[in-house]
PDB file of N, CA and C in Angstrom:
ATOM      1  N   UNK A   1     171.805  96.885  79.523  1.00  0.00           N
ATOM      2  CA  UNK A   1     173.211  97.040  79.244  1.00  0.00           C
ATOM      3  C   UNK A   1     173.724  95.718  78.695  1.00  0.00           C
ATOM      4  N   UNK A   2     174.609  95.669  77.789  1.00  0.00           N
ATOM      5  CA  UNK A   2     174.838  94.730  77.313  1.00  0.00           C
ATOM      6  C   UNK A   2     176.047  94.222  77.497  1.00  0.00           C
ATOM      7  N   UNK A   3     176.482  92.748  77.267  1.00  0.00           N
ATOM      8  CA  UNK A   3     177.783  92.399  77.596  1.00  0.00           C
ATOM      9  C   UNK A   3     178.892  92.822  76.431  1.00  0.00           C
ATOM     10  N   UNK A   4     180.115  92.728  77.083  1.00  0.00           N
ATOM     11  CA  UNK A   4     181.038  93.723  75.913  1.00  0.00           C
ATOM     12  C   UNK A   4     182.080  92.316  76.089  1.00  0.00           C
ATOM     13  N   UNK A   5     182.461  91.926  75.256  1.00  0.00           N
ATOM     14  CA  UNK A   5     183.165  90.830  75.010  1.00  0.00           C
ATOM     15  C   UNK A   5     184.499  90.563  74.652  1.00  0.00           C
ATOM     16  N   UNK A   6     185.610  90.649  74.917  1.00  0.00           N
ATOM     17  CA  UNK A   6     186.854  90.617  74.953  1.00  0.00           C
ATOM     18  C   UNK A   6     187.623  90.156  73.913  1.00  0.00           C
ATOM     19  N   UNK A   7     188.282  90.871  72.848  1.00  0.00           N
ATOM     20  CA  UNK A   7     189.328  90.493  71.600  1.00  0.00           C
ATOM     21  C   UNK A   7     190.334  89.383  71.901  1.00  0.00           C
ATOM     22  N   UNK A   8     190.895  88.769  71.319  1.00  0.00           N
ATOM     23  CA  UNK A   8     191.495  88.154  71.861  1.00  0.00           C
ATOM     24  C   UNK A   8     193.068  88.796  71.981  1.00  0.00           C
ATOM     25  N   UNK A   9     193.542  88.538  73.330  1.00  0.00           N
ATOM     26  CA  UNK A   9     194.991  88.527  73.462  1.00  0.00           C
ATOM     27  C   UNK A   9     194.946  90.294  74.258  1.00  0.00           C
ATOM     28  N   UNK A  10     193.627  90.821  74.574  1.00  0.00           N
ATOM     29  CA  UNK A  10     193.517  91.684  75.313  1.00  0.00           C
ATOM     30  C   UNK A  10     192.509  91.761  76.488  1.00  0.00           C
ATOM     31  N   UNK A  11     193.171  92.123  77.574  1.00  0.00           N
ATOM     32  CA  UNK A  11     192.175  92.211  78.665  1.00  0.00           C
ATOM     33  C   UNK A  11     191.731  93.258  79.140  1.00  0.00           C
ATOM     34  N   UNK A  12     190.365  93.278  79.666  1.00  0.00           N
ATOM     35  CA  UNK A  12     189.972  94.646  79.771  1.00  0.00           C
ATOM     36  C   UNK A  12     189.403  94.617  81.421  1.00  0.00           C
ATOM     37  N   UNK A  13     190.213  95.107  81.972  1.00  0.00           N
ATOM     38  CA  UNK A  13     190.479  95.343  83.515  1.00  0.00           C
ATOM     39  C   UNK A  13     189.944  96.583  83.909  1.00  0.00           C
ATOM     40  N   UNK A  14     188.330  96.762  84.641  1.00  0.00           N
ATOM     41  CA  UNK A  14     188.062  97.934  85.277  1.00  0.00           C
ATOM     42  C   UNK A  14     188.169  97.737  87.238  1.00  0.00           C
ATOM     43  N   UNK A  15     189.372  99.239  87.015  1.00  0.00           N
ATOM     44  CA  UNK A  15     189.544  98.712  88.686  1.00  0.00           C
ATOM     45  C   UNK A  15     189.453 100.147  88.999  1.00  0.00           C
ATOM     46  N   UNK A  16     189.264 100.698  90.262  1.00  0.00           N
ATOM     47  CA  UNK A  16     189.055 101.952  91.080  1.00  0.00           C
ATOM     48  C   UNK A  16     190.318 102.744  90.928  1.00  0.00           C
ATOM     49  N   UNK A  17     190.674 104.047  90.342  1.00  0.00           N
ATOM     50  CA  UNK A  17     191.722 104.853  91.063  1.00  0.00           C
ATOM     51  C   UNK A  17     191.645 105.300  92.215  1.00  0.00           C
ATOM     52  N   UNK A  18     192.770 105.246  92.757  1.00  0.00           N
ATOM     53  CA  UNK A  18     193.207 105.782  93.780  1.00  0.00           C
ATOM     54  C   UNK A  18     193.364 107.351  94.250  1.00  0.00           C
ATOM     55  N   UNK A  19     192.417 107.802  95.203  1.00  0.00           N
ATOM     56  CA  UNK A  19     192.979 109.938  94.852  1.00  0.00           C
ATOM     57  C   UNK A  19     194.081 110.084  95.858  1.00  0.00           C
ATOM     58  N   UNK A  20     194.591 110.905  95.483  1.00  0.00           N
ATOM     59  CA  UNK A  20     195.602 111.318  95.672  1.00  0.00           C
ATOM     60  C   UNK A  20     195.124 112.177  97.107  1.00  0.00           C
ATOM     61  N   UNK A  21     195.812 112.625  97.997  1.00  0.00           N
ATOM     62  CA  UNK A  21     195.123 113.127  99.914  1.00  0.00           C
ATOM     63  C   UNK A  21     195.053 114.769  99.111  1.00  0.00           C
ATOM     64  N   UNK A  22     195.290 115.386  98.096  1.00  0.00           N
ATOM     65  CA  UNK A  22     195.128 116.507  97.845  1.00  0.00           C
ATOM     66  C   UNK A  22     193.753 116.342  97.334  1.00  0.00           C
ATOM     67  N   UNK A  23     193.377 115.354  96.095  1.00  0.00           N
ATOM     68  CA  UNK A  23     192.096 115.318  95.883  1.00  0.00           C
ATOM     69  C   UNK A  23     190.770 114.521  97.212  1.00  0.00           C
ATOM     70  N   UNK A  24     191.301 113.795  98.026  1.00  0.00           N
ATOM     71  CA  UNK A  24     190.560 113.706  99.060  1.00  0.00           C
ATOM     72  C   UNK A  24     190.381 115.004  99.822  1.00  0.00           C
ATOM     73  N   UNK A  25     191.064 116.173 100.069  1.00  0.00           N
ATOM     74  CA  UNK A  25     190.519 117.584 100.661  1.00  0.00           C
ATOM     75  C   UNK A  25     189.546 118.158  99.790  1.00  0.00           C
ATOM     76  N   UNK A  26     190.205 118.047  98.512  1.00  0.00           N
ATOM     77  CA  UNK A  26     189.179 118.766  97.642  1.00  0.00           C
ATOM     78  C   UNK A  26     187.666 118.463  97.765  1.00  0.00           C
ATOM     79  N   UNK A  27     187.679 117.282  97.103  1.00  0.00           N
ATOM     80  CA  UNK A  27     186.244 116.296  97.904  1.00  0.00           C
ATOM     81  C   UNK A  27     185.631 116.859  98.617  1.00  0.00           C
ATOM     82  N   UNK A  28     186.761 116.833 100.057  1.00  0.00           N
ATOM     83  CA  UNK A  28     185.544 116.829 101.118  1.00  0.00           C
ATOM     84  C   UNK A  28     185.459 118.339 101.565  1.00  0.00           C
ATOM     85  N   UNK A  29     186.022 119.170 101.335  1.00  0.00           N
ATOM     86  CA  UNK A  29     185.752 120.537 100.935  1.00  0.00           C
ATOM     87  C   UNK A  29     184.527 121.188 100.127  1.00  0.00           C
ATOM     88  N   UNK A  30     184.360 120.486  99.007  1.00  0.00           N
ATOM     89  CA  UNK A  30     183.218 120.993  98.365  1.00  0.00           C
ATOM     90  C   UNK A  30     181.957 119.810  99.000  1.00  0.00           C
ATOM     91  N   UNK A  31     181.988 119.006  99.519  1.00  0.00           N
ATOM     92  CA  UNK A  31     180.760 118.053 100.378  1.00  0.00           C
ATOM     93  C   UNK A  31     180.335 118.896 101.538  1.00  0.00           C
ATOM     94  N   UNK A  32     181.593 119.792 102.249  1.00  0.00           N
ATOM     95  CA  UNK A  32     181.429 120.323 103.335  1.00  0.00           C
ATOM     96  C   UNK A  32     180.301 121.815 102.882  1.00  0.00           C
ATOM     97  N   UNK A  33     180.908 122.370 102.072  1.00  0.00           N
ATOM     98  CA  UNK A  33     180.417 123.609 101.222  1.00  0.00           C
ATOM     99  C   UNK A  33     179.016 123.253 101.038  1.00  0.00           C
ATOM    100  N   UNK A  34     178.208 122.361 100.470  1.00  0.00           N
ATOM    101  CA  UNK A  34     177.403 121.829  99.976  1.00  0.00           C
ATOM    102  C   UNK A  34     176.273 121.478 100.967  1.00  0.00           C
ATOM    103  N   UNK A  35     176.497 120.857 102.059  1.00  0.00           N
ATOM    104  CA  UNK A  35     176.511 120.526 103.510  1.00  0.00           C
ATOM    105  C   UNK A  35     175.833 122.011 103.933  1.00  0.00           C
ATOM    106  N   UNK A  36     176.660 122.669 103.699  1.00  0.00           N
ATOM    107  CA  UNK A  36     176.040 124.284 104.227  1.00  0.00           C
ATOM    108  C   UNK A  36     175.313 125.168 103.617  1.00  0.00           C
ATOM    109  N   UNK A  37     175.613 124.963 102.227  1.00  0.00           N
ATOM    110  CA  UNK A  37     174.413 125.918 101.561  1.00  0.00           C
ATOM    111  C   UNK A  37     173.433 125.391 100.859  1.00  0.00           C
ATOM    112  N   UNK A  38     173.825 123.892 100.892  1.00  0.00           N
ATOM    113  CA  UNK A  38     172.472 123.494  99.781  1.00  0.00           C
ATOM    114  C   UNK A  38     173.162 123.854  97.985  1.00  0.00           C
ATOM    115  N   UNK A  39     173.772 124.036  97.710  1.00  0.00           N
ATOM    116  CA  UNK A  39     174.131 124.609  96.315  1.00  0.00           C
ATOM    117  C   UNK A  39     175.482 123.437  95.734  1.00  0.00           C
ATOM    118  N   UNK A  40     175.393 123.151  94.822  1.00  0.00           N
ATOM    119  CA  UNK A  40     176.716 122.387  94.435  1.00  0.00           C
ATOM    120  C   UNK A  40     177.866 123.183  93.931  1.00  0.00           C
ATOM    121  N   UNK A  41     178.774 123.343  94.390  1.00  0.00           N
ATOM    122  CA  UNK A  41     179.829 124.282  94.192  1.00  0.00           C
ATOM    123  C   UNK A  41     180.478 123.999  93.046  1.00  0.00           C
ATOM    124  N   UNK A  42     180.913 125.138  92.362  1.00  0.00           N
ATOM    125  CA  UNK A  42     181.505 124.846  90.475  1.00  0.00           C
ATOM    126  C   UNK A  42     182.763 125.403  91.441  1.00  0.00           C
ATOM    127  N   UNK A  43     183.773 124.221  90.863  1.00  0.00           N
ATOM    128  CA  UNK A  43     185.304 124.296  91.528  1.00  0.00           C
ATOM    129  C   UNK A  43     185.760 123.677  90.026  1.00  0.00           C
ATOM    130  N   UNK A  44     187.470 123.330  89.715  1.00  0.00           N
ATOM    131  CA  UNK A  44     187.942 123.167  89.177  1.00  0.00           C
ATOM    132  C   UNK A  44     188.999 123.395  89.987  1.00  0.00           C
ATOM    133  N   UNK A  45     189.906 122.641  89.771  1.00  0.00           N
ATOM    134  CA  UNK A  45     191.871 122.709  90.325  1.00  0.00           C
ATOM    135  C   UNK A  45     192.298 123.995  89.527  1.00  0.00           C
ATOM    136  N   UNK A  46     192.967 124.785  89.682  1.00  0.00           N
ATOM    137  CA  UNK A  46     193.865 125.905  89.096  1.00  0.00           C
ATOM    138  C   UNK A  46     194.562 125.314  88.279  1.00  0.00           C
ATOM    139  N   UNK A  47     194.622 125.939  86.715  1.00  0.00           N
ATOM    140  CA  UNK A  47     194.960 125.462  85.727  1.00  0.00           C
ATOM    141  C   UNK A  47     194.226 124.044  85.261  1.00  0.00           C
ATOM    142  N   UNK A  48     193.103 123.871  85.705  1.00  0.00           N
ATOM    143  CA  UNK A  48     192.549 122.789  85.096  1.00  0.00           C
ATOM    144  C   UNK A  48     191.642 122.832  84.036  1.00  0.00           C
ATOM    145  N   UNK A  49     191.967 122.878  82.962  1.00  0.00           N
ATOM    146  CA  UNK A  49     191.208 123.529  81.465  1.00  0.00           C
ATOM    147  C   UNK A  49     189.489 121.612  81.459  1.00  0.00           C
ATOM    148  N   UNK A  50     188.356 122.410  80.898  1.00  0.00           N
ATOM    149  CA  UNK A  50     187.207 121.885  80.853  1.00  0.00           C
ATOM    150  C   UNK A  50     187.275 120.652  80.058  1.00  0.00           C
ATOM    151  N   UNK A  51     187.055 119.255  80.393  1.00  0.00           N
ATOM    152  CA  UNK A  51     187.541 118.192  79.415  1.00  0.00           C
ATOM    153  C   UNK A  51     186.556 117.929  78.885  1.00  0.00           C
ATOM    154  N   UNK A  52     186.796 117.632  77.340  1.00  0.00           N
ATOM    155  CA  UNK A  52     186.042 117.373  76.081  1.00  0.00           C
ATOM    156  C   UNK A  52     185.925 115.962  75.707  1.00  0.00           C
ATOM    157  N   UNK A  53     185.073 114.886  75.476  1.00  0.00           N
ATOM    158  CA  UNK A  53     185.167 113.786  74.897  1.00  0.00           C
ATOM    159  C   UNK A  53     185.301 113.332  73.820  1.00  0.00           C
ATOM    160  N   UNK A  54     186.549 112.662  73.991  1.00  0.00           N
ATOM    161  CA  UNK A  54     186.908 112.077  72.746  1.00  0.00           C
ATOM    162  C   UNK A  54     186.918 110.683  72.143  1.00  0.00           C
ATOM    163  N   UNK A  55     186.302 110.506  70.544  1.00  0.00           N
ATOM    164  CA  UNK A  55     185.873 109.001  70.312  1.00  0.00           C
ATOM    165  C   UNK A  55     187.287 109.220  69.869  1.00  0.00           C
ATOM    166  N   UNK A  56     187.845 107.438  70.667  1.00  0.00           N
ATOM    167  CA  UNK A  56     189.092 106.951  70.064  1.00  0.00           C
ATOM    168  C   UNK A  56     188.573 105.448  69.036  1.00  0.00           C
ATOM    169  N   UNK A  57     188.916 105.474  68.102  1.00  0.00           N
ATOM    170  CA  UNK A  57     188.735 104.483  67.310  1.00  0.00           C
ATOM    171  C   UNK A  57     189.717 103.520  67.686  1.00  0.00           C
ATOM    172  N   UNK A  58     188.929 102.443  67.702  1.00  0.00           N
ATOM    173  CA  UNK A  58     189.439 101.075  67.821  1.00  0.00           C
ATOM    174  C   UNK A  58     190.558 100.438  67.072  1.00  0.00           C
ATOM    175  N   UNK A  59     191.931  99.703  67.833  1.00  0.00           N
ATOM    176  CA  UNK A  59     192.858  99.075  66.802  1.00  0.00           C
ATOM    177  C   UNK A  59     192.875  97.993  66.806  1.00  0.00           C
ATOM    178  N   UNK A  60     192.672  97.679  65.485  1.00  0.00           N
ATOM    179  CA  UNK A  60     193.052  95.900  65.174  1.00  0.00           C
ATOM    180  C   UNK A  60     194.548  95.699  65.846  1.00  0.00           C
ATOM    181  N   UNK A  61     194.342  94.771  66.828  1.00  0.00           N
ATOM    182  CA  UNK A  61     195.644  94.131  67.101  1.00  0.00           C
ATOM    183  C   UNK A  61     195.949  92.768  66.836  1.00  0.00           C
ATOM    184  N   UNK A  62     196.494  92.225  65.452  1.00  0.00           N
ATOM    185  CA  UNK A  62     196.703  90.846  65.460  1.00  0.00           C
ATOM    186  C   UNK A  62     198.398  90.337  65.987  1.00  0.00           C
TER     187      UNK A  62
END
């Protein structure tokens, strides 16, 4: 892996989100599920449409 090196006059800060105590049930709901059958459970939140990756191109910022 290689080092990624910083533009100037921008910082690039990787820090942990925080879940929210609704997504901590969720979690440990499907760990618990999992726990019991051996199977990894296909969940999704209601109304949560399948996310696609997207290349964002880079901006010159002078």
């Amino acid at each position: 892996m290689g080092h990624i090196k910083e533009p100037k006059g921008i910082d690039l800060v990787v820090a942990p989100m925080p879940f929210t105590e609704e997504d901590r049930k969720h979690i440990s709901t499907i760990i618990q599920e999992y726990k019991k059958t051996g199977k990894i459970p296909v969940s999704r939140k209601a109304g949560q449409k399948k996310l696609k990756k997207k290349h964002v191109a880079s901006q010159n910022q002078h």
